[in-house]
C-alpha atoms as a PDB file:
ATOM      1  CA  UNK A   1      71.087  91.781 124.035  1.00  0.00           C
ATOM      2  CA  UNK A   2      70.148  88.726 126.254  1.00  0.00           C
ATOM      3  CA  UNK A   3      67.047  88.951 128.368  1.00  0.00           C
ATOM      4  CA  UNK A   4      67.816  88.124 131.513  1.00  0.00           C
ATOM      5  CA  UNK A   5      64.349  89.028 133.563  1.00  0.00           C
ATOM      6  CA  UNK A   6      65.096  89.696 137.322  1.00  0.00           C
ATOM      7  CA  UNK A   7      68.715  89.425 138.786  1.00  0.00           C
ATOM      8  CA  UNK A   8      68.518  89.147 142.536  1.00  0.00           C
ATOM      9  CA  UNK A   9      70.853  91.292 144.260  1.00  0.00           C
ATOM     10  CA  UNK A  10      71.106  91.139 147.985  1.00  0.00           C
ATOM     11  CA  UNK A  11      71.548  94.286 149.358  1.00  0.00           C
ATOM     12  CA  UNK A  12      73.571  98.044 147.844  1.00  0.00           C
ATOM     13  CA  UNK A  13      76.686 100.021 148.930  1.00  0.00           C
ATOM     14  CA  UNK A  14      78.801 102.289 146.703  1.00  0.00           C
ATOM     15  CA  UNK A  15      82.504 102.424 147.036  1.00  0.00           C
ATOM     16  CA  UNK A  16      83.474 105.034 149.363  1.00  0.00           C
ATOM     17  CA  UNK A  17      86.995 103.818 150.135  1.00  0.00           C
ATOM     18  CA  UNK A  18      89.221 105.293 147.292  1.00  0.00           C
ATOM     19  CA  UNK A  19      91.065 102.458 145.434  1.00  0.00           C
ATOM     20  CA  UNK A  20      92.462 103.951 142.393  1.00  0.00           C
ATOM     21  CA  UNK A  21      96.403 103.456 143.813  1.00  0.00           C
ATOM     22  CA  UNK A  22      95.830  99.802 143.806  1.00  0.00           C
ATOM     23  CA  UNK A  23      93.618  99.110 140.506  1.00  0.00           C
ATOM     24  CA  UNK A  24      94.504  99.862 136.911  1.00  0.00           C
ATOM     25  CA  UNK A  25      92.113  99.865 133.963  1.00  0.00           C
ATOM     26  CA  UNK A  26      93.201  96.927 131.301  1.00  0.00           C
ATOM     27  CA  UNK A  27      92.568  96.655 127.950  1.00  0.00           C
ATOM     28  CA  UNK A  28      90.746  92.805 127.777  1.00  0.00           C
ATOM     29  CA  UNK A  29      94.110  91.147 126.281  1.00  0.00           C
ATOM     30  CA  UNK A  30      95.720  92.601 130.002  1.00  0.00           C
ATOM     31  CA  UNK A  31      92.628  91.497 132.153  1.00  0.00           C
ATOM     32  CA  UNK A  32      93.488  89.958 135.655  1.00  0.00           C
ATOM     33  CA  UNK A  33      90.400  88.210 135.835  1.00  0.00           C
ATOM     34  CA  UNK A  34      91.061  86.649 132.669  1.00  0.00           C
ATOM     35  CA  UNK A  35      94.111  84.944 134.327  1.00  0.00           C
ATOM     36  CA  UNK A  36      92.667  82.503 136.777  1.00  0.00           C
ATOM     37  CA  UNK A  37      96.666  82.348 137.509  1.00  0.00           C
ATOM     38  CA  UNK A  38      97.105  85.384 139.138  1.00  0.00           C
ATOM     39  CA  UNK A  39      94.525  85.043 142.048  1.00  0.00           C
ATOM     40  CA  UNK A  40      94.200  81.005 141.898  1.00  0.00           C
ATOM     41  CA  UNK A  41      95.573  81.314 146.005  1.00  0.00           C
ATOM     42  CA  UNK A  42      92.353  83.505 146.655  1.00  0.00           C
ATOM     43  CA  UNK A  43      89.877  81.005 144.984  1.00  0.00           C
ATOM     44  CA  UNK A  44      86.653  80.298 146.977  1.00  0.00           C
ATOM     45  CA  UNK A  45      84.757  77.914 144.266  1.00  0.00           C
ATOM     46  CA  UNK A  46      83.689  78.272 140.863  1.00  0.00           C
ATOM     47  CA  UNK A  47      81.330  76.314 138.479  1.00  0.00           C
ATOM     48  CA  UNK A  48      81.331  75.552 135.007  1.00  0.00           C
ATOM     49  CA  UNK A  49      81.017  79.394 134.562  1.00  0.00           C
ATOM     50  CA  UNK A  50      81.969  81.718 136.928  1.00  0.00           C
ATOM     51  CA  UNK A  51      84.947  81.854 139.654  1.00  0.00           C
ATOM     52  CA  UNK A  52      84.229  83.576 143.538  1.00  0.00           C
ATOM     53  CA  UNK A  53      87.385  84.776 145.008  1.00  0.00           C
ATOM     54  CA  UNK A  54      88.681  87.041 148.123  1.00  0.00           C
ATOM     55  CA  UNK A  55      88.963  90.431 147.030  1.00  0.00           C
ATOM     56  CA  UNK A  56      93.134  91.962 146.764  1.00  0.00           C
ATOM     57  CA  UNK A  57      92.441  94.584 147.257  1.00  0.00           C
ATOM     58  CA  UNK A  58      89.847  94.505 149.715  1.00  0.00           C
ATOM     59  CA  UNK A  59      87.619  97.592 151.234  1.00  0.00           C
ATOM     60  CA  UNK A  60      86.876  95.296 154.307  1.00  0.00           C
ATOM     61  CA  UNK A  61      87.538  91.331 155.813  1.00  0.00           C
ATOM     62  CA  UNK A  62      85.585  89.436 154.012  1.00  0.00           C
ATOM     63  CA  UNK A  63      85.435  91.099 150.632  1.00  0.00           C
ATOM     64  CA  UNK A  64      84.790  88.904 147.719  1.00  0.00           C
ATOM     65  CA  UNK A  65      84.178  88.849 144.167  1.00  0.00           C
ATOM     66  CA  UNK A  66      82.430  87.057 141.807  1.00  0.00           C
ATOM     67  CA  UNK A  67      83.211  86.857 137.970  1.00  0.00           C
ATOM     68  CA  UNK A  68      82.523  85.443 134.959  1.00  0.00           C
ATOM     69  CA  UNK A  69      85.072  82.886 133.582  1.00  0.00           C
ATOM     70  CA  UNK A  70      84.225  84.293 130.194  1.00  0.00           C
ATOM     71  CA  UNK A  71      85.451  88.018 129.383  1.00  0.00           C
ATOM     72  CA  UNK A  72      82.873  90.196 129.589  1.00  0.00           C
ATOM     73  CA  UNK A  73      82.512  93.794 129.976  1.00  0.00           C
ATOM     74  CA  UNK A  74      78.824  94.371 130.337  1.00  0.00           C
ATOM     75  CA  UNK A  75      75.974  92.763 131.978  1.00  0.00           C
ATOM     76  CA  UNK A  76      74.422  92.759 128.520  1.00  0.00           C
ATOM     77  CA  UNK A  77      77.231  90.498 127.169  1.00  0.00           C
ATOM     78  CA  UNK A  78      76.298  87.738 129.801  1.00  0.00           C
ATOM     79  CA  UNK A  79      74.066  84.384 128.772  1.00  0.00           C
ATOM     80  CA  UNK A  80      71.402  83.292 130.718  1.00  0.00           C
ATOM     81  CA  UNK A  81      73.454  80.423 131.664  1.00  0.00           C
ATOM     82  CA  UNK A  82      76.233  82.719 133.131  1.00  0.00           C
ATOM     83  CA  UNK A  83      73.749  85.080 135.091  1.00  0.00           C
ATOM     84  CA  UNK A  84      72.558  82.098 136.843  1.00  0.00           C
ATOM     85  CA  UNK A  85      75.911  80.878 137.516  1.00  0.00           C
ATOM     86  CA  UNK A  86      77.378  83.859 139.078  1.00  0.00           C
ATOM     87  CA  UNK A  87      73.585  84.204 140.971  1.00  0.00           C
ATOM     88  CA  UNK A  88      74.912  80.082 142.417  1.00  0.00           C
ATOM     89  CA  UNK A  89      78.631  81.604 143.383  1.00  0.00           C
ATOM     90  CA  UNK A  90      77.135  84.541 145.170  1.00  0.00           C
ATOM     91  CA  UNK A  91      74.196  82.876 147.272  1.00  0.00           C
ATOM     92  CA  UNK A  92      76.368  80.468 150.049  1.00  0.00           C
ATOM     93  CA  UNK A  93      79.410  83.132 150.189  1.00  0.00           C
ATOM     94  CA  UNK A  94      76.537  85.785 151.226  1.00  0.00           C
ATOM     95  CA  UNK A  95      74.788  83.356 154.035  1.00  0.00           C
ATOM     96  CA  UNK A  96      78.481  81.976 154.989  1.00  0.00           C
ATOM     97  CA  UNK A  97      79.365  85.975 155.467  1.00  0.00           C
ATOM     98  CA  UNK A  98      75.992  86.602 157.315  1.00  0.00           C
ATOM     99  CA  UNK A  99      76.397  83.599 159.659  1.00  0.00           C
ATOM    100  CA  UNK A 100      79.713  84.433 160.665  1.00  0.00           C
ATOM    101  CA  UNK A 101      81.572  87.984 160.700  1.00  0.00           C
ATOM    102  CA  UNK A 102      78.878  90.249 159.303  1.00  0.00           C
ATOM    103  CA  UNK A 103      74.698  91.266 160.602  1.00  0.00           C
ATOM    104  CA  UNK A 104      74.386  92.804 156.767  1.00  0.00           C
ATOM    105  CA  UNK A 105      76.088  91.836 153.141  1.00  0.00           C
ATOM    106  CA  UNK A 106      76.042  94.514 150.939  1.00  0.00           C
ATOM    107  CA  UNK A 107      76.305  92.443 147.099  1.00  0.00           C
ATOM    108  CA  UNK A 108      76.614  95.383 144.253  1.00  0.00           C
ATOM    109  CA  UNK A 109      77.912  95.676 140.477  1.00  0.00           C
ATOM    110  CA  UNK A 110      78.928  98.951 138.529  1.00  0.00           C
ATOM    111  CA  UNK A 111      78.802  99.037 135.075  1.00  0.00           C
ATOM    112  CA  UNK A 112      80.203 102.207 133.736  1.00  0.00           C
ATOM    113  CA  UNK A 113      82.022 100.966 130.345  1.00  0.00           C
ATOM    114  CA  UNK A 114      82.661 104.611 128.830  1.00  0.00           C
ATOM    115  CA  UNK A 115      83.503 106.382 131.701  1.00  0.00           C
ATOM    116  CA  UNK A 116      86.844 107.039 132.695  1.00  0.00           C
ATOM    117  CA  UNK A 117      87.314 106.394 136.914  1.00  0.00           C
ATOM    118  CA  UNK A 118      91.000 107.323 137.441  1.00  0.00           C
ATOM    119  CA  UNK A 119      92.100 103.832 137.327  1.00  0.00           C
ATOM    120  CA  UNK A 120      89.579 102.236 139.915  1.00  0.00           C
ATOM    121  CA  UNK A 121      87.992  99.967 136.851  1.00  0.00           C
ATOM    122  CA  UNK A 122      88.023  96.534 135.666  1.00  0.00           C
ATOM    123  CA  UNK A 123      86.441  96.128 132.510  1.00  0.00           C
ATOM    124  CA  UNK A 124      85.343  92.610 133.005  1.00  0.00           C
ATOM    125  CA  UNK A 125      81.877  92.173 134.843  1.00  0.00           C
ATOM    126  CA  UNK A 126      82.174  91.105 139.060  1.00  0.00           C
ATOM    127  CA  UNK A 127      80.129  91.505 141.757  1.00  0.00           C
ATOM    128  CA  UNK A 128      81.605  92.447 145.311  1.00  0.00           C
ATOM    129  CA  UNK A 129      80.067  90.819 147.792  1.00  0.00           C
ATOM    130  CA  UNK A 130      80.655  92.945 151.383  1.00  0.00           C
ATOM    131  CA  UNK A 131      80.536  92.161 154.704  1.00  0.00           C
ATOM    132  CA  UNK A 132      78.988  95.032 156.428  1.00  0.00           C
ATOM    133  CA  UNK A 133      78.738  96.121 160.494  1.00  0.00           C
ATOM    134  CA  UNK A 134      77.851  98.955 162.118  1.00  0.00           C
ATOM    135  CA  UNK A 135      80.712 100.883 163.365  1.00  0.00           C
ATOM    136  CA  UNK A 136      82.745 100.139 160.370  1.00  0.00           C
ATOM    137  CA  UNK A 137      83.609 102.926 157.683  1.00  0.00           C
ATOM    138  CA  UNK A 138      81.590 101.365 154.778  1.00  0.00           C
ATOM    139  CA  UNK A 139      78.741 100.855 156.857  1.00  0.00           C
ATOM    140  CA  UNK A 140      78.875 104.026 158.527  1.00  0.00           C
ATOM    141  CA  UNK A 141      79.784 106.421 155.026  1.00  0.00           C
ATOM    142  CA  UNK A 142      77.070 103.772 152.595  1.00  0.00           C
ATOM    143  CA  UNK A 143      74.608 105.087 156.028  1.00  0.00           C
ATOM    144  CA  UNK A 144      75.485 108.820 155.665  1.00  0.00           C
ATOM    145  CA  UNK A 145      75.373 108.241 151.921  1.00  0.00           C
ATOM    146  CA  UNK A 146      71.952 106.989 152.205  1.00  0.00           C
ATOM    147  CA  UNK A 147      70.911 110.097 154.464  1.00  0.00           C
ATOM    148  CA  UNK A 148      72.143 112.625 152.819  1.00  0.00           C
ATOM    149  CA  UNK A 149      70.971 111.663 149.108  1.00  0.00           C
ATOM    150  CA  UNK A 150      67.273 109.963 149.309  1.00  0.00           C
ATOM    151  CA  UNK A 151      64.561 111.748 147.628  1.00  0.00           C
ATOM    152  CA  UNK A 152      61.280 111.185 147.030  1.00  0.00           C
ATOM    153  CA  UNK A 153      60.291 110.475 143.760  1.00  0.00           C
ATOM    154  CA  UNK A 154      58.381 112.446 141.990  1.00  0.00           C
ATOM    155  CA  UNK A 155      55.883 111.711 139.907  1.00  0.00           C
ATOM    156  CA  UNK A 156      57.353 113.978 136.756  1.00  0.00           C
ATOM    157  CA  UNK A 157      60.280 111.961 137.327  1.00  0.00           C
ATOM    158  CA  UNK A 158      58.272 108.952 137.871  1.00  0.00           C
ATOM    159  CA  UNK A 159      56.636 109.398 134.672  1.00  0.00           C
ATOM    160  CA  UNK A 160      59.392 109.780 132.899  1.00  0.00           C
ATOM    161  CA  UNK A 161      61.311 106.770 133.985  1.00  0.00           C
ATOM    162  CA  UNK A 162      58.844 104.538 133.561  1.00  0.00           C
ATOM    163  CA  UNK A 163      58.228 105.508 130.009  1.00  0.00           C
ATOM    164  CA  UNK A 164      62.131 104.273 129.574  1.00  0.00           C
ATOM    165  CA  UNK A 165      62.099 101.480 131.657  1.00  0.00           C
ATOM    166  CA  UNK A 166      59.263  99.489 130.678  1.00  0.00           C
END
């Protein structure tokens, strides 16, 4: 396991916009991203390792991803050297977003490798970078999200996390 210390993320959404007719779950021999070939049209920029592209499909204009060139399938398989390379891809498509089409950019990464979700899964590590404006569904269902599911913390549940985390 690498060390990484603190990855800056940007902002959070969840996926609320069901994708599962338009993504399949590949074994890594099968993996899209591993094919720079097969989305080399969508290409923002990429460094020595990592590759930003527009998102097909995409939950809303703007939608972009950012992956290692290297396969991975957990943030724990990632070097140093690739964590700050994907951190260099993300930063000027996130102020480029802001200063344009978007007042917020959500930037979030799932990592559920055992758990089966109906097809809406890559197993190689990206980060989707999101536009985000009030009015539009993300925005509005990440809001209701938000609402609906905050809790305080407790401290049982306080003390108990801490006691795994650090």
């Amino acid at each position: 396991m690498v060390n990484h210390g603190i990855f800056l993320f940007y902002g959070c959404a969840c996926n609320f916009i069901p994708m599962a007719k338009y993504l399949i779950m590949m074994s890594s021999s099968e993996c899209n991203f591993c094919e720079p070939s097969s989305f080399s049209e969508r290409m923002i920029s990429s460094n020595e390792h990592a590759i930003s592209l527009l998102s097909s499909p995409r939950l809303v204009t703007g939608h972009s991803l950012v992956i290692p060139k290297r396969h991975s399938e957990s943030l724990d398989d990632l070097s140093s050297d690739e964590v700050q390379a994907i951190h260099e891809l993300i930063s000027p498509i996130y102020r480029r977003l802001l200063g344009t089409i978007a007042l917020g950019v959500d930037v979030w990464q799932k990592t559920r490798p055992s758990i089966d979700q109906d097809g809406v899964k890559m197993n190689h590590v990206h980060f989707h970078i999101l536009p985000s404006n009030p009015g539009e569904e993300a925005y509005t269902e990440a809001l209701r999200w938000s609402r609906d599911k905050f809790e305080p913390l407790s401290l049982n549940e306080q003390d108990a996390m801490l006691d795994i985390l650090t």
